[in-house]
N, C-alpha and C. Protein backbone atom coordinates (compact mmCIF):
# COMPACT_ATOMS: atom_id res chain seq x y z
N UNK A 1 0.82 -1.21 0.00
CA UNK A 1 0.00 0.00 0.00
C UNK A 1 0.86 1.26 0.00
N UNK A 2 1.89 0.97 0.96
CA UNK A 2 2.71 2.70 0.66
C UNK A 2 3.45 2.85 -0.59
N UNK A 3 3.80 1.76 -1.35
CA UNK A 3 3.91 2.05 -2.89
C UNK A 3 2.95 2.63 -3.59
N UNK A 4 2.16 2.57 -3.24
CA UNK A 4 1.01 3.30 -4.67
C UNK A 4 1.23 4.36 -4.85
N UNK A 5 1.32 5.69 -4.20
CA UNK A 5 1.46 7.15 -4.68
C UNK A 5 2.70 7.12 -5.03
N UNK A 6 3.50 6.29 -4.87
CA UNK A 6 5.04 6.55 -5.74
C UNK A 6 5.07 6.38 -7.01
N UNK A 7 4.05 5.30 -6.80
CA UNK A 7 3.28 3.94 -8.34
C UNK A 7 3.43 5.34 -9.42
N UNK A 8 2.06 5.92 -8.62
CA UNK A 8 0.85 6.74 -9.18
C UNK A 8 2.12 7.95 -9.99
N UNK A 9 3.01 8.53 -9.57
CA UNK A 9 3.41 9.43 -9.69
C UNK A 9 4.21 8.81 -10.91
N UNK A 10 4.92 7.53 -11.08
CA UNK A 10 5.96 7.20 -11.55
C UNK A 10 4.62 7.11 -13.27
N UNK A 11 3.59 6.45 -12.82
CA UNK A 11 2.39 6.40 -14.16
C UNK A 11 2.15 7.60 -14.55
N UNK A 12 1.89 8.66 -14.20
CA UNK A 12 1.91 10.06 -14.14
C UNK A 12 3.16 10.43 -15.69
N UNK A 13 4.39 10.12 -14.59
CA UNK A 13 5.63 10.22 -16.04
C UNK A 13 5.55 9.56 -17.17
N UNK A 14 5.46 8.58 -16.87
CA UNK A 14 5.57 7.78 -18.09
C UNK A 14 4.45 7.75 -19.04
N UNK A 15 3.02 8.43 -18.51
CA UNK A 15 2.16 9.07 -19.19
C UNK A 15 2.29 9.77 -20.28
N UNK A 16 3.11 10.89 -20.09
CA UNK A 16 3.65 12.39 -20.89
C UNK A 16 4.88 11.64 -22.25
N UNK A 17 5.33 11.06 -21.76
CA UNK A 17 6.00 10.39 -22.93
C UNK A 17 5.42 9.41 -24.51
N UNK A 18 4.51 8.65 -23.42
CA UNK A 18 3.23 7.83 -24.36
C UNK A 18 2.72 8.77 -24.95
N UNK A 19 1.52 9.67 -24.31
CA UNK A 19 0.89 10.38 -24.88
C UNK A 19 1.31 11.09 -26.06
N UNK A 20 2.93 11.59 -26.27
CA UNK A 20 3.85 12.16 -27.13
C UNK A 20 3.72 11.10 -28.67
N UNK A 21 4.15 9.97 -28.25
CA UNK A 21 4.30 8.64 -29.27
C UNK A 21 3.20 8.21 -30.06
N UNK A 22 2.03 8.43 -29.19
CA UNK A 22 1.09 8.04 -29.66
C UNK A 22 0.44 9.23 -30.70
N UNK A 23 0.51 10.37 -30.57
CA UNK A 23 0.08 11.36 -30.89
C UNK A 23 1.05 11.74 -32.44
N UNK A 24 2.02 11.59 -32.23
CA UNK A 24 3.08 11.19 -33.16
C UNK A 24 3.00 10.34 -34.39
N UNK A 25 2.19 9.35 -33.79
CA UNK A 25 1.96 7.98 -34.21
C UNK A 25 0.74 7.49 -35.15
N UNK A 26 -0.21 8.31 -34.64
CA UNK A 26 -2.16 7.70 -34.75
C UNK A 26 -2.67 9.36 -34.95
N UNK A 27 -2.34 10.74 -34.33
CA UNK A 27 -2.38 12.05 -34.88
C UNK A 27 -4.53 12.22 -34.20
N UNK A 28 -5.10 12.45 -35.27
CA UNK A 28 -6.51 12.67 -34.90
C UNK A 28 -6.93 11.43 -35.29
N UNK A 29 -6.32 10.35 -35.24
CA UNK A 29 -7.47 8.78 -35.26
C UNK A 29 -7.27 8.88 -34.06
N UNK A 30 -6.84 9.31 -32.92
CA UNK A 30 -7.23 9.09 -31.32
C UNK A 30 -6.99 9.73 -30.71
N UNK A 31 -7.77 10.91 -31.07
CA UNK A 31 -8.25 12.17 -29.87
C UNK A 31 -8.94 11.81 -28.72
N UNK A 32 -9.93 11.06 -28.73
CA UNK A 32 -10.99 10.74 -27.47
C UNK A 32 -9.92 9.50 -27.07
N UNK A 33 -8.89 8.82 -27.59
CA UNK A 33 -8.38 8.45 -26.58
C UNK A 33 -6.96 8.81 -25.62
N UNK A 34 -6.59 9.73 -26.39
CA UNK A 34 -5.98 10.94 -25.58
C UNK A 34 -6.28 11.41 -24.64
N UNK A 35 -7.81 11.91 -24.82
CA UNK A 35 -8.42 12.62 -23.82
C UNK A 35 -8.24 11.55 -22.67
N UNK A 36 -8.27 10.60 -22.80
CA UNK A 36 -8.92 9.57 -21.33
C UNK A 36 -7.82 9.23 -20.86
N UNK A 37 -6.67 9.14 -21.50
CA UNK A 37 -5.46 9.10 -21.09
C UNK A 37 -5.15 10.30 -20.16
N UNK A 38 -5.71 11.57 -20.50
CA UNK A 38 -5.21 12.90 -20.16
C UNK A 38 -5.57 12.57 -18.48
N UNK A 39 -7.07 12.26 -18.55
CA UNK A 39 -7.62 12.61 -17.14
C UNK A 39 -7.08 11.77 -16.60
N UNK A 40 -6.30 10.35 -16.65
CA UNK A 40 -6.12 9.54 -16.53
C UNK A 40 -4.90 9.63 -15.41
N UNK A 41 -4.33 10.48 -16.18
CA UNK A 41 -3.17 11.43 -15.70
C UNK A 41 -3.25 12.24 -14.46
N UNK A 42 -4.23 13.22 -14.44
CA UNK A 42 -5.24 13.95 -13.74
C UNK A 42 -5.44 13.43 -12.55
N UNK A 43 -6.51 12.10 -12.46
CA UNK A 43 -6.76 11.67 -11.40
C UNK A 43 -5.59 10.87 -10.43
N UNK A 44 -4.70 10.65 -11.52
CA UNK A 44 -3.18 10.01 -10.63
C UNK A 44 -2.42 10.88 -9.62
N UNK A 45 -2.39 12.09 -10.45
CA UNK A 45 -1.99 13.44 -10.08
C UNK A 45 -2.80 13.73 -8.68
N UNK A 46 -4.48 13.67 -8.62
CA UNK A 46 -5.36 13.91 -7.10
C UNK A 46 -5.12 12.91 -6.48
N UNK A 47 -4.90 11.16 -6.57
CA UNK A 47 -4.97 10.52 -5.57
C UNK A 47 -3.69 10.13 -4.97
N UNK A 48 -2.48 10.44 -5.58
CA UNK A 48 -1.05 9.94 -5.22
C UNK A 48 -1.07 11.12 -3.88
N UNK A 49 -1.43 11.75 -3.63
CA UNK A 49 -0.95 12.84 -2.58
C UNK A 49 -2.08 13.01 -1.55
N UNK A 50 -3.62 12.34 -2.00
CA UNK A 50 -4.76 11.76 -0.93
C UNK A 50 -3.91 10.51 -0.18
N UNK A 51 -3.86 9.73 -1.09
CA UNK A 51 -3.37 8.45 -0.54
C UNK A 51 -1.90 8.40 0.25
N UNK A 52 -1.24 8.91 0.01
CA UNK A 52 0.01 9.63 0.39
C UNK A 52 -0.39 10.09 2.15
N UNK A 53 -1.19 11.12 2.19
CA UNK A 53 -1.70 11.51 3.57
C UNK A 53 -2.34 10.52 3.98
N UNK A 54 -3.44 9.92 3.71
CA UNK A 54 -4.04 8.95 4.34
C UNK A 54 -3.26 7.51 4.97
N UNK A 55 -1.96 7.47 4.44
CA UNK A 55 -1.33 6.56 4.81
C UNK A 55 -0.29 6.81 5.58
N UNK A 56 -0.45 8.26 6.24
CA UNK A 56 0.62 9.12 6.61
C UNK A 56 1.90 8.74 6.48
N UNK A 57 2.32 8.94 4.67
CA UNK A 57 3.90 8.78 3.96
C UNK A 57 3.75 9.82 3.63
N UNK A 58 3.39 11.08 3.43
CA UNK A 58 3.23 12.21 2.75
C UNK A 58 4.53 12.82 3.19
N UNK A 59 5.46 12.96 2.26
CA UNK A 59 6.88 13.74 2.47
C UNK A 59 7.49 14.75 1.95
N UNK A 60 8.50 15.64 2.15
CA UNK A 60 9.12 16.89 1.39
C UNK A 60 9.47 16.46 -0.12
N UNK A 61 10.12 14.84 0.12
CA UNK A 61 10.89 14.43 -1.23
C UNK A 61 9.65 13.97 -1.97
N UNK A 62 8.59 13.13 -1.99
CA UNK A 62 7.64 12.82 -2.34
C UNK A 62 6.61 13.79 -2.99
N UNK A 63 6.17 14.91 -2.30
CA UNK A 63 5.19 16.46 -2.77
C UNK A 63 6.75 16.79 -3.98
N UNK A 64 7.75 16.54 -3.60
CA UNK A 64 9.02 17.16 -4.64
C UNK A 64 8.67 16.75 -5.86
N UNK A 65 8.82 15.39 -6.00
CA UNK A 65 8.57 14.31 -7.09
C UNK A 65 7.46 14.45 -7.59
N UNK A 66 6.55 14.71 -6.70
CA UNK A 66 4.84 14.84 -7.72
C UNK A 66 4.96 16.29 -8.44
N UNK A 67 5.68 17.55 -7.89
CA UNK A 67 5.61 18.78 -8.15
C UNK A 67 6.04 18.58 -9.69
N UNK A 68 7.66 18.04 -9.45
CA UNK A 68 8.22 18.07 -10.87
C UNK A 68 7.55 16.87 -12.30
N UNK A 69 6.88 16.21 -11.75
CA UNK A 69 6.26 14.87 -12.72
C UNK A 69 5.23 15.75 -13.29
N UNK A 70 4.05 16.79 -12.36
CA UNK A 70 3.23 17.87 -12.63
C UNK A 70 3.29 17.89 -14.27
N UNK A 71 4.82 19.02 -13.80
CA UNK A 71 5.16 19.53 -14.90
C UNK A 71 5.98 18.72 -16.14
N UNK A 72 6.62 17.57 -16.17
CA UNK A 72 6.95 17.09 -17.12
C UNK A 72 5.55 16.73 -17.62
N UNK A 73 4.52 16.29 -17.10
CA UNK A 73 3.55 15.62 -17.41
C UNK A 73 2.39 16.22 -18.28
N UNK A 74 2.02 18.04 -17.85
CA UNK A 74 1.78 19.04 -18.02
C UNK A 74 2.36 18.96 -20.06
N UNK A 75 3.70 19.73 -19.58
CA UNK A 75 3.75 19.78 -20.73
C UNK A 75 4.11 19.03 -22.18
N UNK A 76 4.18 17.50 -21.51
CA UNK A 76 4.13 16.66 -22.92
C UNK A 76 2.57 16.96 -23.20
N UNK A 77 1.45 16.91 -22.15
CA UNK A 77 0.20 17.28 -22.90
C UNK A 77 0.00 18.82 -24.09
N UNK A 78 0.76 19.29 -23.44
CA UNK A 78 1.15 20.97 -24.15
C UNK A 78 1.22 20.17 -25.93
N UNK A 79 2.26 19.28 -25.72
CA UNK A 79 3.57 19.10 -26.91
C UNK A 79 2.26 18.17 -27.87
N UNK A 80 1.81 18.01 -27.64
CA UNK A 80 0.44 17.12 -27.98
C UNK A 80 -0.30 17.94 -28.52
N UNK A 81 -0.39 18.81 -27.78
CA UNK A 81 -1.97 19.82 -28.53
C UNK A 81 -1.15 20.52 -29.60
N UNK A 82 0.36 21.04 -29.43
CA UNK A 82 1.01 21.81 -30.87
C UNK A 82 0.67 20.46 -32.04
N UNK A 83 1.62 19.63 -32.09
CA UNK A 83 1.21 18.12 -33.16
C UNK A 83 -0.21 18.43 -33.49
N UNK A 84 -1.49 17.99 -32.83
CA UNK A 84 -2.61 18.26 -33.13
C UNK A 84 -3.57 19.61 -34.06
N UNK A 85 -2.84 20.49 -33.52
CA UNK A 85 -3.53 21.87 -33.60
C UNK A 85 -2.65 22.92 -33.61
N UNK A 86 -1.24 22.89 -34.34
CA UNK A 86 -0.23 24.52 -34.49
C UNK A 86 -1.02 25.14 -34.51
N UNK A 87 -2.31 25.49 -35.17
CA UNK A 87 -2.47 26.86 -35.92
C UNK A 87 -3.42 27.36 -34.51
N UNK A 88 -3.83 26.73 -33.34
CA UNK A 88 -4.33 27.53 -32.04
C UNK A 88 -2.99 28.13 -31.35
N UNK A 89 -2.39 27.12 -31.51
CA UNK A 89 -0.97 27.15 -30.50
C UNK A 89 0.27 28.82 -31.09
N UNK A 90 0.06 28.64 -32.29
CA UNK A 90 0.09 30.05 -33.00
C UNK A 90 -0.36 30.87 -33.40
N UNK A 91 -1.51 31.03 -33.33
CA UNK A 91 -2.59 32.14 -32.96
C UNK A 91 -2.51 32.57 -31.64
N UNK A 92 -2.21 31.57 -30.68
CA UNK A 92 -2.04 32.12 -29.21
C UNK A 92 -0.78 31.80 -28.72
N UNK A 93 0.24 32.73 -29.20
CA UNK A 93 1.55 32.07 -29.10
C UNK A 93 2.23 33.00 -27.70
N UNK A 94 1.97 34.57 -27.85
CA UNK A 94 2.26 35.71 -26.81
C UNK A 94 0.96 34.54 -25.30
N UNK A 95 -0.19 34.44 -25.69
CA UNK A 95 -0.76 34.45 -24.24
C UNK A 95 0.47 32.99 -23.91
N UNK A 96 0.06 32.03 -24.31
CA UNK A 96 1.54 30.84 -24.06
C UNK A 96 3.04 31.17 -23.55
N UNK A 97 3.04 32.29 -24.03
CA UNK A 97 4.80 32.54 -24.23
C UNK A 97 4.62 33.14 -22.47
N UNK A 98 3.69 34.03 -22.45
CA UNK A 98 3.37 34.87 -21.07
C UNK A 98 3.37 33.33 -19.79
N UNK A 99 2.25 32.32 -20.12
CA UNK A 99 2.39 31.16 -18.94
C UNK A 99 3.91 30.56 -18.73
N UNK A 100 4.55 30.27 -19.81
CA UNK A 100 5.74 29.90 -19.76
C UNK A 100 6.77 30.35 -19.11
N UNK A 101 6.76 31.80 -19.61
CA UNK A 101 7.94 33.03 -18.40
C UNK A 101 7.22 32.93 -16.98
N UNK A 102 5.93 32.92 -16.93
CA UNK A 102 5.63 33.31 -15.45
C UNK A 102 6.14 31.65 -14.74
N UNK A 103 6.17 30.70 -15.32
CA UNK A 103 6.42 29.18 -14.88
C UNK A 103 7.62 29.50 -14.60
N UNK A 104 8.94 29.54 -15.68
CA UNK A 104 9.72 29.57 -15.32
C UNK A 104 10.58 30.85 -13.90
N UNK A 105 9.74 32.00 -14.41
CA UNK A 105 9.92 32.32 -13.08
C UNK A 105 9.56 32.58 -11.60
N UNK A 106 8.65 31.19 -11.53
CA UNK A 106 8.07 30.74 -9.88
C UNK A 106 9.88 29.70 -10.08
N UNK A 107 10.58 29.12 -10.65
CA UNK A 107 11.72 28.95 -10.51
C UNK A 107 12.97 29.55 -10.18
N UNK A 108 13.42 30.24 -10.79
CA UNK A 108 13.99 31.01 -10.39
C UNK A 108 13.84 32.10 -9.15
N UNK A 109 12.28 32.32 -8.81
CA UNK A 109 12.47 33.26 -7.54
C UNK A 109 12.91 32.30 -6.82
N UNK A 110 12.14 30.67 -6.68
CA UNK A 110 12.59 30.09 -5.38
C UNK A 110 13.98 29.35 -5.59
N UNK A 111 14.26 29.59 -6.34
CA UNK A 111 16.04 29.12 -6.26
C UNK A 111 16.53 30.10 -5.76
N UNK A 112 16.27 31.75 -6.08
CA UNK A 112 17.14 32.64 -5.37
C UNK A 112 16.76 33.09 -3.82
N UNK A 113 15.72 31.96 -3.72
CA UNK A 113 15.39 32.23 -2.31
C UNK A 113 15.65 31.24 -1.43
N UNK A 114 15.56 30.01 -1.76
CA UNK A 114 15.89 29.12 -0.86
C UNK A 114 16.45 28.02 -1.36
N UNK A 115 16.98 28.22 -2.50
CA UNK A 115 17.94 27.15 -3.05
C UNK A 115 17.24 25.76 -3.71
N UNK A 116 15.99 25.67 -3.73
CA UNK A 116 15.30 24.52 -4.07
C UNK A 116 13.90 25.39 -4.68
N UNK A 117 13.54 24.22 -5.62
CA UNK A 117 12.31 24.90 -6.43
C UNK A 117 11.35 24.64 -6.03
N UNK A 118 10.06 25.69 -6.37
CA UNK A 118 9.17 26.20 -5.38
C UNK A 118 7.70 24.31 -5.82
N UNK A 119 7.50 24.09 -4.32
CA UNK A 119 6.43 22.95 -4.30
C UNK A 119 4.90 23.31 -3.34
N UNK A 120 4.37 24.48 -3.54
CA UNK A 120 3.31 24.48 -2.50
C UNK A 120 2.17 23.89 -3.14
N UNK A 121 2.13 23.47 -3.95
CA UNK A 121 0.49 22.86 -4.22
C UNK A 121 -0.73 24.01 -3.66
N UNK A 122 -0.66 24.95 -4.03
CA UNK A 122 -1.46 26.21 -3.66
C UNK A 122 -3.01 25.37 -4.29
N UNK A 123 -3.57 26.04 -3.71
CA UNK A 123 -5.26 26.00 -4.16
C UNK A 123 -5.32 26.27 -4.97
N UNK A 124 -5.09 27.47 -5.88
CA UNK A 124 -5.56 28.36 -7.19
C UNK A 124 -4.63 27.66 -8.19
N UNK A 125 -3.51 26.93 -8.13
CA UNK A 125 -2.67 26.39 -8.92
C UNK A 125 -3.05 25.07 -9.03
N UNK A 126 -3.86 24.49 -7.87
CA UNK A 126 -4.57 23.53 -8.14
C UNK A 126 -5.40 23.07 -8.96
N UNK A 127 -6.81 24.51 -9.32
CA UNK A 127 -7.56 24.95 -10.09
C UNK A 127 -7.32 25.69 -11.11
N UNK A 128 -6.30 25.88 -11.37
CA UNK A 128 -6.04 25.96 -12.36
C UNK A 128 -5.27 24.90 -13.60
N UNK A 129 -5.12 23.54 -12.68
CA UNK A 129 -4.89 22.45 -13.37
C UNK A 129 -6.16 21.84 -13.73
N UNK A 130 -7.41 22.33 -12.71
CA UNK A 130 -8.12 21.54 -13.92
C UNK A 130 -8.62 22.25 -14.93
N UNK A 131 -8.47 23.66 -14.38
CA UNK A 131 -9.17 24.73 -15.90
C UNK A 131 -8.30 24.10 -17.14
N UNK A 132 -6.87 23.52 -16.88
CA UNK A 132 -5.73 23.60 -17.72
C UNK A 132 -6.56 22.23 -18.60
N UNK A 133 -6.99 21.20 -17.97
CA UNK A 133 -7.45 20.02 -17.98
C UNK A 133 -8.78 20.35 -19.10
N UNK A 134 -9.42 21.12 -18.88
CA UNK A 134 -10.91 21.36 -19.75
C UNK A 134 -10.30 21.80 -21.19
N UNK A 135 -9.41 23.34 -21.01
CA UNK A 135 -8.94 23.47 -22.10
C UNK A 135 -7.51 22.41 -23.23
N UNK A 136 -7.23 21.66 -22.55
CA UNK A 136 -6.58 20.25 -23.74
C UNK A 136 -7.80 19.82 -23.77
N UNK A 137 -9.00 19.03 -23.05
CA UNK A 137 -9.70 18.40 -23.64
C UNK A 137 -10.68 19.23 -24.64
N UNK A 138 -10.68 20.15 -24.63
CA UNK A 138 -11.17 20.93 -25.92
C UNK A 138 -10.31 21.23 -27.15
N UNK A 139 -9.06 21.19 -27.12
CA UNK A 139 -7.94 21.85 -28.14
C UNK A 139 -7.85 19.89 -28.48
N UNK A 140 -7.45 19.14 -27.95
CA UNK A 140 -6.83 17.67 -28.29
C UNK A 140 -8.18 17.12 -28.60
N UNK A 141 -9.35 16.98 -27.68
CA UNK A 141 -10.32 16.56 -28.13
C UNK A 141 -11.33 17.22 -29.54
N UNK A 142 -11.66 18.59 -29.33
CA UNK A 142 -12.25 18.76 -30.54
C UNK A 142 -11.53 20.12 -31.53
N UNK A 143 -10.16 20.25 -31.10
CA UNK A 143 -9.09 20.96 -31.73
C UNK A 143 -10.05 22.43 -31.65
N UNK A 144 -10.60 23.11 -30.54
CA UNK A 144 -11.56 24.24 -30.08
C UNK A 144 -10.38 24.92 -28.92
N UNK A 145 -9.88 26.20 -29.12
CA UNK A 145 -9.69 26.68 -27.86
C UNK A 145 -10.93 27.99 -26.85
N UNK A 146 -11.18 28.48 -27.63
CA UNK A 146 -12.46 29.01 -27.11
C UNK A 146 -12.19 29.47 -25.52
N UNK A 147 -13.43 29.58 -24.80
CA UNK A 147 -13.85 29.82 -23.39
C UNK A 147 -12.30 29.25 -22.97
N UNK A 148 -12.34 28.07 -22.91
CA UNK A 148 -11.51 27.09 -21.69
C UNK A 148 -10.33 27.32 -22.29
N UNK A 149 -9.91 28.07 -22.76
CA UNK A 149 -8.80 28.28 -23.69
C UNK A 149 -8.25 29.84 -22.72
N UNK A 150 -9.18 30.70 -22.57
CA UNK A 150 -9.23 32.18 -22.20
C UNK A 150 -9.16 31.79 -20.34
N UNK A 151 -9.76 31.22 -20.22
CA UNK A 151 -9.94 30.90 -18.55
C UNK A 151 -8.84 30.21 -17.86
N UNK A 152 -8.03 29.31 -18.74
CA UNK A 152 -6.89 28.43 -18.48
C UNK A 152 -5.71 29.62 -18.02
N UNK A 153 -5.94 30.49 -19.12
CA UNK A 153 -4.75 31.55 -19.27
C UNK A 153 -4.85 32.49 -18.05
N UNK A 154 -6.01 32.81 -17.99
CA UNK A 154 -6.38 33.71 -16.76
C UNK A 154 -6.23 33.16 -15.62
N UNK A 155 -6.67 32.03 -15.71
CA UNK A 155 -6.59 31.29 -13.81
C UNK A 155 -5.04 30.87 -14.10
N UNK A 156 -4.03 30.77 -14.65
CA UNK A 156 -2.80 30.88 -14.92
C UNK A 156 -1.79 31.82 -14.60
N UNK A 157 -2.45 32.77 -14.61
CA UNK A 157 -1.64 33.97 -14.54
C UNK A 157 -1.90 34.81 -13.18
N UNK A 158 -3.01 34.04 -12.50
CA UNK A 158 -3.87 34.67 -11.17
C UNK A 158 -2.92 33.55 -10.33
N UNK A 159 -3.00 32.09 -11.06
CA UNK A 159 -2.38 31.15 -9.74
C UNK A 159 -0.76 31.47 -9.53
N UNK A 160 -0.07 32.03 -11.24
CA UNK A 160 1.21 31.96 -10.69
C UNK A 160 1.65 33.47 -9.88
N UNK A 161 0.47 34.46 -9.90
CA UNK A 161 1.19 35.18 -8.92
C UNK A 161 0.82 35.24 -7.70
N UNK A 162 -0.08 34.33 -6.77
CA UNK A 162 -0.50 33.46 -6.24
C UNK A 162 0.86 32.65 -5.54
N UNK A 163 1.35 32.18 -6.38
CA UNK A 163 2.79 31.54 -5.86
C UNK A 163 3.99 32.56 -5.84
N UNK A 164 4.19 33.06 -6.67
CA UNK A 164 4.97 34.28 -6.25
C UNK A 164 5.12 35.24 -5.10
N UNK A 165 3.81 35.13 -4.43
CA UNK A 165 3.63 36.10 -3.38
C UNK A 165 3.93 35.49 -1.96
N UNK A 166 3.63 33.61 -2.66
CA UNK A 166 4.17 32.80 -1.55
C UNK A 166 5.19 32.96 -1.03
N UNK A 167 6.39 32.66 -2.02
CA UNK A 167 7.77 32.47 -1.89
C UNK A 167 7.98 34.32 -1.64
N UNK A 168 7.31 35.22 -2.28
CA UNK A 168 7.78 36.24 -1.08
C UNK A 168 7.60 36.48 0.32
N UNK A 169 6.76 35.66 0.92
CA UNK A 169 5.93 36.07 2.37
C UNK A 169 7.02 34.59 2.94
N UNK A 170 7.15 33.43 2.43
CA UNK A 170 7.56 31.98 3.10
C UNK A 170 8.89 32.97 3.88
N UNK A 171 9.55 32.96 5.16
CA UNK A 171 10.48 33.13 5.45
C UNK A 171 11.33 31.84 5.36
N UNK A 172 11.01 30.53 5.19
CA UNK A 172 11.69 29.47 4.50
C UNK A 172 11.47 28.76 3.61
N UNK A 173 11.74 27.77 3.62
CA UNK A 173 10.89 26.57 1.80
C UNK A 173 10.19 25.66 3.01
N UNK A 174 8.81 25.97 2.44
CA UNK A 174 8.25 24.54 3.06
C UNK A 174 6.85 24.68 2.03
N UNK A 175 6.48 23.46 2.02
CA UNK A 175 5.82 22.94 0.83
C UNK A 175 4.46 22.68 1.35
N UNK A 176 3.16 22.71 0.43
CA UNK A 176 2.03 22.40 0.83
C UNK A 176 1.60 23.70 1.50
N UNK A 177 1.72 24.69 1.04
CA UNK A 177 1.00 26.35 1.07
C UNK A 177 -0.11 26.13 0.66
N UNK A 178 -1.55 26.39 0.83
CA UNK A 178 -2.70 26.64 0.52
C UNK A 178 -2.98 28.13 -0.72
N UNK A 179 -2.24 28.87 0.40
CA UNK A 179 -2.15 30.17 -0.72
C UNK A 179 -1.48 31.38 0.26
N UNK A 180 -1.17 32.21 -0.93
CA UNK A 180 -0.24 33.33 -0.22
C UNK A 180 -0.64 33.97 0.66
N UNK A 181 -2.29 34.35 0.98
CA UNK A 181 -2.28 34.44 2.09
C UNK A 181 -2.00 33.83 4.00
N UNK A 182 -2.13 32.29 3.28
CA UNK A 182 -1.11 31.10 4.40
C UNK A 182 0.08 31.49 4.97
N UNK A 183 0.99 31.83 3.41
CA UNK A 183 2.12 31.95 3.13
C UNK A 183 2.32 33.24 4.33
N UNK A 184 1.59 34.33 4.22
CA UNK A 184 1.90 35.50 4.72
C UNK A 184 1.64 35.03 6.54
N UNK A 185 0.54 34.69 6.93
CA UNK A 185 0.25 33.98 8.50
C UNK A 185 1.13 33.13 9.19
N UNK A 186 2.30 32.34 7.81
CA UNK A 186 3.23 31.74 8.82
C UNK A 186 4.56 32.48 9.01
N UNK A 187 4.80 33.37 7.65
CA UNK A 187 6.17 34.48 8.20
C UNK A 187 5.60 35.43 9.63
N UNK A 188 4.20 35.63 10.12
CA UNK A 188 3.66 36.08 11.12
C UNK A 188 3.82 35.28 12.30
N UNK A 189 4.45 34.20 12.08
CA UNK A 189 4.26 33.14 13.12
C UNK A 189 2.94 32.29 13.49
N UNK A 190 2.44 32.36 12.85
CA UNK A 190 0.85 31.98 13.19
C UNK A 190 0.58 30.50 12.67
N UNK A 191 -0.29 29.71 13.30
CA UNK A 191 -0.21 28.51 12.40
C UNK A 191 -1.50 28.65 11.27
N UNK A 192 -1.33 27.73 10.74
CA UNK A 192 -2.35 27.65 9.42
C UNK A 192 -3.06 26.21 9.49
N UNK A 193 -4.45 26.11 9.25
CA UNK A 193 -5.05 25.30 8.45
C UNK A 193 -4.95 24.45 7.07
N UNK A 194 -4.34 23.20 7.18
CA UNK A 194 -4.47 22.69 5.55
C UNK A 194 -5.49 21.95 5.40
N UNK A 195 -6.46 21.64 4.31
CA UNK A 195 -7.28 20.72 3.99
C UNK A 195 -6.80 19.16 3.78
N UNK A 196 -7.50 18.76 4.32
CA UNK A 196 -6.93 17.20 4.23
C UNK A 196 -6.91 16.63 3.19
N UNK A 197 -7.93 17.16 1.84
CA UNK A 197 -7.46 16.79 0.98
C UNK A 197 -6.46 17.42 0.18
N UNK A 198 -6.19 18.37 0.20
CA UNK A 198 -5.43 18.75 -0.70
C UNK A 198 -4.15 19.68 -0.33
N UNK A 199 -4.27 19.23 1.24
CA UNK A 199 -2.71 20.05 1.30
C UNK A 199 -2.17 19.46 3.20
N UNK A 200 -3.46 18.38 3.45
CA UNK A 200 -2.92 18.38 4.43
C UNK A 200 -1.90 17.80 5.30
């Protein structure tokens, strides 16, 4: 049993690679099964870090490993929807280019802050994985960026400064922030509330 969220995380990776091959491979003969792969991904992503707490193994190196799989995982789905659909992905190349700099620099602040890259699993960054989640299954599934296309970007750009404000308020690195206002209550000394599911 305490293997599974390691399982989960390690299926997670090796997800983003398939999904690449296959897409590569089969193109729009298997969009809808992309998609199921995607969520597939998704729900590995919510229960490796439920199950994780519930089995109280939930660790610094472990939230580390799911943080960075996130994002390898994240953006082979990205690398999927360009194959599928350039001409959204270049039509919206500035709003993309904008998520990308703000990604890379929730990195760099927390390297110049505490030497390790930033893992809070914030709420709004949470929700904004699944806004991220609606808009591929609209761009991969029916090659549409639309609504969930505009909302992805926005709850994107709200969650990463959201984390930014973290790693300014954290007076150290510690992982599993709810949100910057958390962030700000524990440089106050104060303790904080996490939800049990999702940060506790």
């Amino acid at each position: 049993m305490k293997n599974i969220p390691i399982l989960l995380i390690v299926f997670r990776f090796l997800m983003g690679p398939i999904l690449i091959t296959l897409t590569y491979n089969f193109g729009n003969e298997i969009r809808k099964e992309l998609i199921l792969l995607v969520f597939l991904g998704l729900l590995s992503d919510i229960f490796d870090g439920i199950i994780a707490r519930r089995l109280g193994i939930s660790s610094e190196k472990l939230r580390r490993m799911d943080s960075q799989t996130d994002l390898v995982f994240w953006l082979c789905v990205a690398w999927c929807s360009w194959i599928l659909n350039p001409e959204i992905i270049i039509e919206n190349a500035y709003s993309i280019a904008v998520i990308f700099i703000m990604e890379v620099l929730t990195y760099v602040f927390s390297f110049m802050k505490f030497r390790k890259e930033t893992c809070t699993h914030a709420i709004l960054s949470k929700l904004w994985g699944v806004i991220l989640l609606l808009a591929f299954v609209s761009m991969i599934g029916f090659g549409h960026a639309g609504i969930p296309f505009f909302l992805a970007v926005f709850f994107g750009i709200v969650g990463h400064i959201d984390v930014y404000l973290i790693i300014y308020f954290l007076p150290k690195w510690t992982h599993d922030v709810p949100s910057s206002y958390h962030a700000y209550l524990i440089r106050e000394g104060k303790s904080i509330k996490r939800h049990k599911l999702f940060n506790g």
